[in-house]
Protein backbone atom coordinates (compact mmCIF):
# COMPACT_ATOMS: atom_id res chain seq x y z
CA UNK A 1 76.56 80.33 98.82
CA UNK A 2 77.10 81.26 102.74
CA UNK A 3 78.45 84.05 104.06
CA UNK A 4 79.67 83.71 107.40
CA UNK A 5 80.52 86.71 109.52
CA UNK A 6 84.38 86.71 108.64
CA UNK A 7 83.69 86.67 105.28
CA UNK A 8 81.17 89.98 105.15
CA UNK A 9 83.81 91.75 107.11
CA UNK A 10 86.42 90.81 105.01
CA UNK A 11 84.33 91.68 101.79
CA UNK A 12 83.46 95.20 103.47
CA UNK A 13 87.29 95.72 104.02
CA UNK A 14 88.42 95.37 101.32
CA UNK A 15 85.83 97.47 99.31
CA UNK A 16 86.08 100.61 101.21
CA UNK A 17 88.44 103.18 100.01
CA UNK A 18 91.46 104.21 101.64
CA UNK A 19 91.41 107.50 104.26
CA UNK A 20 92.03 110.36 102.76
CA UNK A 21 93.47 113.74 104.32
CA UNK A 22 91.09 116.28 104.26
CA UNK A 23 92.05 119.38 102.20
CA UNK A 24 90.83 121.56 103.94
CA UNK A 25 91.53 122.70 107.91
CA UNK A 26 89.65 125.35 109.86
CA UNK A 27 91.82 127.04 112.67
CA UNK A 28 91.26 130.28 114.85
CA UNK A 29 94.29 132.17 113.51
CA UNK A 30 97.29 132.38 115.73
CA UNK A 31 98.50 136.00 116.78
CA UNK A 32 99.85 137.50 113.04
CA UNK A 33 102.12 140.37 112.18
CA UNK A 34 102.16 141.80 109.16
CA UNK A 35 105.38 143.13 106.82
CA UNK A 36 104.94 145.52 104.16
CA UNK A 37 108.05 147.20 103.50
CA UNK A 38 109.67 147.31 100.08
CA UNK A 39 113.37 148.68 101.76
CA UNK A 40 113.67 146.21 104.58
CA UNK A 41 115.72 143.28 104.75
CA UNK A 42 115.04 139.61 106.12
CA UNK A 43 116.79 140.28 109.21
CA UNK A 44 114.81 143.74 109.93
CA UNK A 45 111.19 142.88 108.47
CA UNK A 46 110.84 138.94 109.67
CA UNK A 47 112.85 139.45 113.02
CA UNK A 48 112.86 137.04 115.37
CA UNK A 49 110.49 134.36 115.58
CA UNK A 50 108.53 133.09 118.24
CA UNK A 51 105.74 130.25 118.80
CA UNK A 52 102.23 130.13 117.98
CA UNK A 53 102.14 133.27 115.24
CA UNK A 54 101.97 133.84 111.71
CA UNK A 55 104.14 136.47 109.83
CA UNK A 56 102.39 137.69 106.33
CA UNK A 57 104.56 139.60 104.41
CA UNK A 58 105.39 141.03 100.82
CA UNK A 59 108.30 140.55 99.54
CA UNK A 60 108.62 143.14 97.00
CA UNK A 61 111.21 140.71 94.77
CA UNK A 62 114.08 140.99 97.56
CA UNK A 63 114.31 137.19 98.29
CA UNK A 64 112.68 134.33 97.19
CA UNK A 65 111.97 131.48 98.58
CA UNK A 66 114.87 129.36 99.75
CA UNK A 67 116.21 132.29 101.11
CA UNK A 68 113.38 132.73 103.54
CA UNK A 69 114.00 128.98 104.23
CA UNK A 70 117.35 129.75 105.00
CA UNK A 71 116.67 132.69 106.88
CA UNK A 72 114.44 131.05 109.35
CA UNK A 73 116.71 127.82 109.52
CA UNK A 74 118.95 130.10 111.36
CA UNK A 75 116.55 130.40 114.07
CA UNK A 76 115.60 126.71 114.21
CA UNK A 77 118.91 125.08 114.29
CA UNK A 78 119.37 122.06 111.89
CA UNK A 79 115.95 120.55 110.65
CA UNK A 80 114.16 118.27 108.66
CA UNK A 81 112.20 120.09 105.62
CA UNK A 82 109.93 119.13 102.62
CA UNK A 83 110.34 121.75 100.08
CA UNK A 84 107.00 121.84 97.68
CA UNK A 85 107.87 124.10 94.85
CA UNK A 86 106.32 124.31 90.82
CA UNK A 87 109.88 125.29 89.85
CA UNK A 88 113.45 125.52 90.89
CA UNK A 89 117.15 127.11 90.08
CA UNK A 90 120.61 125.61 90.13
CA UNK A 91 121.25 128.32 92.23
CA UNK A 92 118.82 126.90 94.67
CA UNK A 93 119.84 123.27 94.90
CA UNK A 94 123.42 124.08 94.97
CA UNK A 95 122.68 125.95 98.04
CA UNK A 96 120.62 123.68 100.11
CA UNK A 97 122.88 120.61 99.03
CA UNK A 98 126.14 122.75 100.76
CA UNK A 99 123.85 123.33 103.69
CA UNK A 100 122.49 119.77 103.99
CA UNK A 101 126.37 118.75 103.70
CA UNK A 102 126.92 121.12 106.63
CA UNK A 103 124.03 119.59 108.81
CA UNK A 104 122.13 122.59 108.83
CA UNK A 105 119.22 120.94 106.82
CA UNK A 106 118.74 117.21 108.80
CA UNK A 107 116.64 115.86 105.65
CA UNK A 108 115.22 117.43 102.63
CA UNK A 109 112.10 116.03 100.38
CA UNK A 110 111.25 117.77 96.97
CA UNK A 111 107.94 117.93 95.62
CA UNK A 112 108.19 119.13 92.06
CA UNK A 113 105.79 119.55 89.07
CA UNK A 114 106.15 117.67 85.97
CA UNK A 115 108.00 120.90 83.97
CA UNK A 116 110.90 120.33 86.10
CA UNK A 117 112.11 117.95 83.87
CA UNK A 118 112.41 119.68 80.68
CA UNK A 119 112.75 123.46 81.75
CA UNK A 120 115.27 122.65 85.14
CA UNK A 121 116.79 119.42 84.18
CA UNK A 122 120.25 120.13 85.62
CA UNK A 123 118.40 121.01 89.03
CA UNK A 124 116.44 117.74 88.83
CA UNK A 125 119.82 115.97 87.98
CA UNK A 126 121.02 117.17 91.22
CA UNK A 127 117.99 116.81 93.35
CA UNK A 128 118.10 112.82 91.49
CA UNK A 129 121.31 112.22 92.90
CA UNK A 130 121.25 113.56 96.07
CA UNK A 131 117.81 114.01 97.94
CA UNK A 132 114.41 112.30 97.97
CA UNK A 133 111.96 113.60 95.61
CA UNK A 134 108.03 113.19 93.91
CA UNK A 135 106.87 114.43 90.85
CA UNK A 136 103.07 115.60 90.50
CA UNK A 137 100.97 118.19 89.08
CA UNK A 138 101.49 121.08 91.55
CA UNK A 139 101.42 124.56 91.52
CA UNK A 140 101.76 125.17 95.14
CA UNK A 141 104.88 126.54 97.10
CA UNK A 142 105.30 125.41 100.30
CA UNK A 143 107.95 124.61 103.05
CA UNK A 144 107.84 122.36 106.15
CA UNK A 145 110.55 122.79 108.71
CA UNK A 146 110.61 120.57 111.70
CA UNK A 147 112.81 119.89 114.80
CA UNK A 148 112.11 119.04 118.48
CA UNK A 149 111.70 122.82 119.59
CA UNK A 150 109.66 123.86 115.94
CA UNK A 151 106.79 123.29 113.56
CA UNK A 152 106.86 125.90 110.68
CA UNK A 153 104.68 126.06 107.07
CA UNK A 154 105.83 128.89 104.64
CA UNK A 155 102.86 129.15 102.27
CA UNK A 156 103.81 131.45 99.91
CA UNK A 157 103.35 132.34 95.96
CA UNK A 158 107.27 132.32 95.54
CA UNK A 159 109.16 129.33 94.28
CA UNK A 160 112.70 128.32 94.76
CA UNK A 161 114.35 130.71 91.89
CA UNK A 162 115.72 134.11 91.88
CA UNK A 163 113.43 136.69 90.16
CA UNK A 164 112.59 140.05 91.01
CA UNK A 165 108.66 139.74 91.06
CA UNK A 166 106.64 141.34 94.22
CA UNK A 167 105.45 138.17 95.92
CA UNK A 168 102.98 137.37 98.68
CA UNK A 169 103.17 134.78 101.75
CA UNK A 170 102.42 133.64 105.66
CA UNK A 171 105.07 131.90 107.50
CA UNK A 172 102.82 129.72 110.18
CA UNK A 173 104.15 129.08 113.45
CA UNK A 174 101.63 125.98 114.78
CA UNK A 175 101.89 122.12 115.44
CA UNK A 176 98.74 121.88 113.57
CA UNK A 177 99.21 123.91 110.32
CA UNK A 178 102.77 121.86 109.87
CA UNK A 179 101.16 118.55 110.20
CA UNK A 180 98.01 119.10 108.20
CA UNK A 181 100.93 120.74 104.97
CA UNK A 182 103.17 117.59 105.86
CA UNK A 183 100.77 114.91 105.78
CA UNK A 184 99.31 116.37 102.10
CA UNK A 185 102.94 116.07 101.25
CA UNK A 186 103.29 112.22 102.74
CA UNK A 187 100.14 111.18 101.01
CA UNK A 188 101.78 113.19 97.46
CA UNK A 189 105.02 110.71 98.07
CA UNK A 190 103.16 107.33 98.65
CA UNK A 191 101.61 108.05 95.09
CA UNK A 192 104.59 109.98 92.85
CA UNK A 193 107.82 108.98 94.83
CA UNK A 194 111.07 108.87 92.13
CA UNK A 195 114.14 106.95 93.52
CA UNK A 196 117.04 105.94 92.10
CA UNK A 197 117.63 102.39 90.21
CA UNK A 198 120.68 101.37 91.32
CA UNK A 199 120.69 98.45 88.74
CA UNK A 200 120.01 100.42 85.91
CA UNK A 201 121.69 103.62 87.03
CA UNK A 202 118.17 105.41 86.07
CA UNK A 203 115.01 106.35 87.88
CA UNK A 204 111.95 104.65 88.81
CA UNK A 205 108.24 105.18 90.25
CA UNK A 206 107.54 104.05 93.87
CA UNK A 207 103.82 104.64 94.36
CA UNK A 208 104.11 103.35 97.47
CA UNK A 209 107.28 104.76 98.90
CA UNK A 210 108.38 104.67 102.86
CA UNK A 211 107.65 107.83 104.48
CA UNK A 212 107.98 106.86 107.76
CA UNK A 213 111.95 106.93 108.20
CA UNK A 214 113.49 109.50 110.52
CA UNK A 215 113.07 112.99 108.46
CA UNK A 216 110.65 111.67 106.05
């Protein structure tokens, strides 16, 4: 059979694989600070924030991670976040749903590992109703907060729960680092997005869910 030139290109279309994101990304750091004290609180360790730094801190079990979310929301003004996290407290989700009620949080996206639904199924209930969410095997903790004036990533070993534990993070002030955490998290929703069935008042899989809405 012939092959005309159409058809070859087609063929080679529609056998290569799709782009991937790579995983890794290799920066010069930005100017860093670093906090290290086990007496101080948000407000006198963290500070004030400013472009184009990164802020590595301890946290010696004084505040966990929505908190520092919170914390540097404050500074922002109202934005849009994605929220990855391995696990999650009532606590938690009843707090960002009041401030996403107030406008303080624009949009929120969860992504959530696979325990969430048997060890924090009243959380998940709540995220389920409310917000846009993905379940995968993760074990990372990270936060994306973006608005016209900011790009922030909080990489950090905390989750979203309240515990005591002496924790380790960077908060990342750069256009870069945000996009390169928020398009891992994009490509994480087109695979493992969980919306609501309206028709059947349960849940189902999207693998290919829209992430290109305002505050996606």
């Amino acid at each position: 059979m012939l092959l005309t030139i159409t058809d070859i290109v087609k063929r080679k279309q529609t056998e290569e694989p799709e782009a991937q994101t790579p995983p890794v990304l290799r920066l010069k750091s930005p100017l860093c600070k670093k906090i290290s004290n086990p007496e101080s609180s948000l407000h006198e360790e963290i500070g004030q924030i400013s472009h184009d730094e990164c802020i590595h801190f301890w946290s010696f079990g004084s505040y966990s991670l929505h908190e520092l979310m919170f914390y540097l929301l404050k500074q922002t003004g109202p934005a849009h976040v994605n929220l990855c996290t391995w696990s999650i407290s009532q606590d938690a989700i009843e707090k960002i749903t009041r401030k996403h009620n107030n406008g303080e949080i624009l949009s929120i996206r969860f992504l959530l590992d696979p325990r969430v639904k048997v060890c924090k199924a009243k959380p998940l209930q709540m995220i389920t109703r409310n917000f846009r969410h993905a379940i995968t095997r993760v074990h990372a903790k990270v936060v994306t907060i973006e608005n016209n004036e900011w790009k922030i990533s909080i990489v950090s070993s905390q989750n979203a729960t309240n515990n005591p534990k002496l924790e380790r993070g960077v908060i990342i002030i750069s256009d870069d680092i945000h996009d390169f955490d928020k398009q891992i998290i994009d490509n994480e929703f087109r695979k493992h997005e969980v919306r609501n069935d309206r028709a059947t008042g349960g849940t189902i899989l999207h693998p290919e869910g829209d992430c290109h809405h305002p505050g996606s």
